[in-house]
Protein backbone atom coordinates (compact mmCIF):
# COMPACT_ATOMS: atom_id res chain seq x y z
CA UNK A 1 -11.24 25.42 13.83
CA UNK A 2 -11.40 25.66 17.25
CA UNK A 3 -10.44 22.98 20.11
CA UNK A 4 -14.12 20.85 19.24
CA UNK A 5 -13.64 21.08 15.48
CA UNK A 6 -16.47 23.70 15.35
CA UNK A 7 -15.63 26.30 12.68
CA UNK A 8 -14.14 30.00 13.65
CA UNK A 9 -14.65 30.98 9.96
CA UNK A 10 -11.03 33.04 8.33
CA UNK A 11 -9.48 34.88 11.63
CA UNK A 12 -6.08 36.77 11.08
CA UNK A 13 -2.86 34.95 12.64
CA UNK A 14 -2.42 37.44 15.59
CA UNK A 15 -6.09 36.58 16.81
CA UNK A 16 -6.07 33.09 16.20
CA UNK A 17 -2.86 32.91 18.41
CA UNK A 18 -4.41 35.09 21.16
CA UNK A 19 -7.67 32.62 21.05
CA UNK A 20 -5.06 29.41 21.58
CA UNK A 21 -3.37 31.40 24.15
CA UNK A 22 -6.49 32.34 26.01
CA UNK A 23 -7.53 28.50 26.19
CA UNK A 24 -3.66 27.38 27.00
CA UNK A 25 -3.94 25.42 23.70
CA UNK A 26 -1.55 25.31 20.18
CA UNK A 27 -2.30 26.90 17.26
CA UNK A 28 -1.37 24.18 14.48
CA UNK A 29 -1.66 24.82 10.64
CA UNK A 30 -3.40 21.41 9.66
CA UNK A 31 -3.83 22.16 6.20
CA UNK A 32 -0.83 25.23 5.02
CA UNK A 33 -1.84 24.09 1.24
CA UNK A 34 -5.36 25.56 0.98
CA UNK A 35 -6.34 28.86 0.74
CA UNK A 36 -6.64 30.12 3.41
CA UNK A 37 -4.45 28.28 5.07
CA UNK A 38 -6.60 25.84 7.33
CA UNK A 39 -5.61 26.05 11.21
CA UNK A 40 -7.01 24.34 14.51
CA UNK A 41 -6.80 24.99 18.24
CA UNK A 42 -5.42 21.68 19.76
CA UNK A 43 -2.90 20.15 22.07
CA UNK A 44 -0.45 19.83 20.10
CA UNK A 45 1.56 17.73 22.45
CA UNK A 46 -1.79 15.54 22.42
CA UNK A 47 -2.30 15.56 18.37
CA UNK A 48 1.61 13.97 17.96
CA UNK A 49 0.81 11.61 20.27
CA UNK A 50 -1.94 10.32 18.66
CA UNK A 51 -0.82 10.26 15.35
CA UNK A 52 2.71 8.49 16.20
CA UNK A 53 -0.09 5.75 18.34
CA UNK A 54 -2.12 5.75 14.69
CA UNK A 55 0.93 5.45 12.59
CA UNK A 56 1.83 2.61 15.39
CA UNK A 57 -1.17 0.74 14.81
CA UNK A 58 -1.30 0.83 11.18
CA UNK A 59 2.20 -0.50 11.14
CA UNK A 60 1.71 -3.46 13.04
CA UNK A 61 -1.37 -4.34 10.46
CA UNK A 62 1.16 -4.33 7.72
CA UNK A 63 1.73 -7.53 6.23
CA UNK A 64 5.02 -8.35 5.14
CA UNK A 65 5.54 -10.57 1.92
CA UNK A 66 8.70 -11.96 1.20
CA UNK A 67 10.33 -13.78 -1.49
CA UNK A 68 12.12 -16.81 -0.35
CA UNK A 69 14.46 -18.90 -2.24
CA UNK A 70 15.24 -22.15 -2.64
CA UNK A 71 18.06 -23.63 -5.29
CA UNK A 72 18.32 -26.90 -7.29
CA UNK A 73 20.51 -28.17 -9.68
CA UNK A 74 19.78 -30.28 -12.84
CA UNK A 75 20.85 -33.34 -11.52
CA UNK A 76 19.19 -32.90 -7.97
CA UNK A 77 18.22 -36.67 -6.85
CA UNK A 78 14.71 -37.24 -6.01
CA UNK A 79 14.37 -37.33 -2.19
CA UNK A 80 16.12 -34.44 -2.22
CA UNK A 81 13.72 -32.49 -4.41
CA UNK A 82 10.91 -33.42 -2.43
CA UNK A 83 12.61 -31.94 0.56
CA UNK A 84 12.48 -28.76 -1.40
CA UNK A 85 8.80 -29.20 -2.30
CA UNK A 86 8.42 -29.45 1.52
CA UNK A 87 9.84 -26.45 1.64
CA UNK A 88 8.42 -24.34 -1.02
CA UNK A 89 4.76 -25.32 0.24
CA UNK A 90 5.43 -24.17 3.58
CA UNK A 91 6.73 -20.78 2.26
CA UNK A 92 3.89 -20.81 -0.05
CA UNK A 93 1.28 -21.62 2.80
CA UNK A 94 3.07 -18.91 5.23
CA UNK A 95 1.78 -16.59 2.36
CA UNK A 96 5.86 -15.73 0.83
CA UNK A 97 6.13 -16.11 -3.07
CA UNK A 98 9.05 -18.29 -3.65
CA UNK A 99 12.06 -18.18 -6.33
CA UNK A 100 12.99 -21.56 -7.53
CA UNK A 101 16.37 -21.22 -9.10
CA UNK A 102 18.13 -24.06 -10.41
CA UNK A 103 22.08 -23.37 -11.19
CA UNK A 104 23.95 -24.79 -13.83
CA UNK A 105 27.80 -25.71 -14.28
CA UNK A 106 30.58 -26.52 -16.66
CA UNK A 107 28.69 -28.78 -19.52
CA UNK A 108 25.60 -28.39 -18.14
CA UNK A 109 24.97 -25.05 -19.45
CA UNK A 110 24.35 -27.27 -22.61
CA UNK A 111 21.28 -28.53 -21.82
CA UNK A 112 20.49 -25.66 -19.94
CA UNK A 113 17.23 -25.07 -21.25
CA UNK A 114 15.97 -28.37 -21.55
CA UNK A 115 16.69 -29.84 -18.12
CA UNK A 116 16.39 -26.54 -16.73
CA UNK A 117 12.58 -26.31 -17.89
CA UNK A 118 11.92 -30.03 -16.87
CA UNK A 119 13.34 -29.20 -13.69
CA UNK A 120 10.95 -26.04 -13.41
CA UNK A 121 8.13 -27.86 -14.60
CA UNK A 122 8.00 -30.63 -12.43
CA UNK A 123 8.41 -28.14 -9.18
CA UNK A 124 5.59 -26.23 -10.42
CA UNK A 125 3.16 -29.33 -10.99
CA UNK A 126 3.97 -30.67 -7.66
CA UNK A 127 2.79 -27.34 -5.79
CA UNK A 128 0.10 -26.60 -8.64
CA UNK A 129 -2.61 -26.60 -5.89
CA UNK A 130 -1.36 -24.20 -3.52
CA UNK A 131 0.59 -21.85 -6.33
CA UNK A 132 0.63 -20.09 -9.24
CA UNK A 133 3.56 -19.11 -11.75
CA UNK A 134 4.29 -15.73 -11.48
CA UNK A 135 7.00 -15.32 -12.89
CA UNK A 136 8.16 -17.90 -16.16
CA UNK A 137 11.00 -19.70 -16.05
CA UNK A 138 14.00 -17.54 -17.69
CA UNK A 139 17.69 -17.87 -17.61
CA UNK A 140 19.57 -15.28 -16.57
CA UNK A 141 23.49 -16.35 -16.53
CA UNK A 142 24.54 -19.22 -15.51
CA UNK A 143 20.66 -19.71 -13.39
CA UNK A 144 17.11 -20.27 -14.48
CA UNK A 145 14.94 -18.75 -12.17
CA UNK A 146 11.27 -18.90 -11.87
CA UNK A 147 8.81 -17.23 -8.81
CA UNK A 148 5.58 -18.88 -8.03
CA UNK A 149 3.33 -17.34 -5.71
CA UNK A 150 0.19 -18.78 -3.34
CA UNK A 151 -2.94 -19.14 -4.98
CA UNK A 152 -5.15 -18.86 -1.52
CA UNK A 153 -5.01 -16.69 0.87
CA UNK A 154 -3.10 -17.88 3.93
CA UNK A 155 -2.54 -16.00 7.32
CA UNK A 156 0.34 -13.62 6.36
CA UNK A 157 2.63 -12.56 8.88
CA UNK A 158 1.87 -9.20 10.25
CA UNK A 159 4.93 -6.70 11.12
CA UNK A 160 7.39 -7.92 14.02
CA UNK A 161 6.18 -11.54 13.80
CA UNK A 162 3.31 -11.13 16.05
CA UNK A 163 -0.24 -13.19 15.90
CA UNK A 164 -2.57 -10.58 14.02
CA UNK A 165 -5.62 -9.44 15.70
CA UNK A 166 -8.82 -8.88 15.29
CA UNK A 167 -9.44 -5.73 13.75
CA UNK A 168 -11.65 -3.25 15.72
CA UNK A 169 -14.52 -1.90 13.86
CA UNK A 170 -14.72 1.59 14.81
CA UNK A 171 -11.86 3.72 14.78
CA UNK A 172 -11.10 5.85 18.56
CA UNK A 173 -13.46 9.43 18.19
CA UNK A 174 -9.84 11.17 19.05
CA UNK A 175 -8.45 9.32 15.72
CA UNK A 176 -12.24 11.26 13.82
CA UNK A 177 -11.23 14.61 14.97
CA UNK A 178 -7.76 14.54 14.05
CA UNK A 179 -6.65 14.59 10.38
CA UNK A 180 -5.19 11.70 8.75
CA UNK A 181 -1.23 11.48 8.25
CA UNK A 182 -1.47 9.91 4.96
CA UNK A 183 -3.61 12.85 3.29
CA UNK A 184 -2.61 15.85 5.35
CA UNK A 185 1.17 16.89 4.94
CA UNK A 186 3.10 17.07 8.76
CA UNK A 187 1.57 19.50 11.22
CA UNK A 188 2.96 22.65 12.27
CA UNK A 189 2.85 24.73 15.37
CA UNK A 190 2.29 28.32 14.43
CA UNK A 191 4.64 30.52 17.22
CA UNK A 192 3.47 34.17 17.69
């Protein structure tokens, strides 16, 4: 391909290296996979560039969804637990899933599973309108653990804790001519 994208059709590596040359361009193999092997005359100074400013941008559209955690016991006293239901909706609304674990000692491990799961239960029906149960309650050692997770969509926190954006609806024309990172393996420059 030449420096436009129009086509060259199959030239031999020694030609395709004097046409770069002759332009004071690279000669990059964009696609080394295919057969032929697919090259372009570019910048290739320019072409990183881009891609690292694409690769840039797609990062800081990344949402990042964590799982917080908040702990109980059995015999947690009421104001208390709403505290933690203050907490577990914010997560929840901040768009995090949240593990509820409550932890169990000495004798308690007795009635594990029955004031675990009452435990569970009544954290999950006080936050049943802004979460679901994604994961059951289960014990696992000396803990019962269950993750609940928000049922609407809230504004999730894009990459680096920044405000997100609004997203642009047509990509740059230098981000059309290049190929993508994600479906074309790295870029090499071709030396002569």
């Amino acid at each position: 391909m030449g420096p436009e994208g129009e086509q060259l059709g199959v030239v031999n590596t020694s030609e395709a290296l004097q046409r770069a040359r002759a332009q004071d361009l690279d000669l990059v193999e964009v696609a080394p996979m295919a057969a032929p092997p697919v090259c372009r005359i570019m910048d290739f100074g320019k072409f990183k560039y881009i891609t690292s400013k694409r690769e840039q941008e797609a990062r800081k559209k990344q949402t990042v969804i964590q799982v917080k955690e908040i702990k109980v016991r059995p015999k947690t006293e009421e104001h208390d637990l709403n505290t933690k239901l203050k907490h577990i909706r914010r997560f929840l609304e901040e768009g995090d899933k949240v593990k509820v674990t409550v932890r169990f000692r000495g004798r308690e491990l007795a009635y594990a599973s029955q004031s675990g799961f009452e435990v569970l239960k009544h954290i999950v029906e006080a936050i049943a309108d802004v979460a679901k149960v994604e994961s059951a309650p289960k014990m696992e050692g000396k803990t019962m653990m269950a993750i609940v997770s928000p049922t609407m969509q809230h504004k999730k926190k894009p990459v680096g804790g920044e405000k997100p954006q609004a997203a642009t609806t047509a990509p740059p024309a230098a981000a059309k001519a290049a190929p993508t990172a994600a479906t074309a393996p790295p870029a090499q420059k071709l030396e002569g």
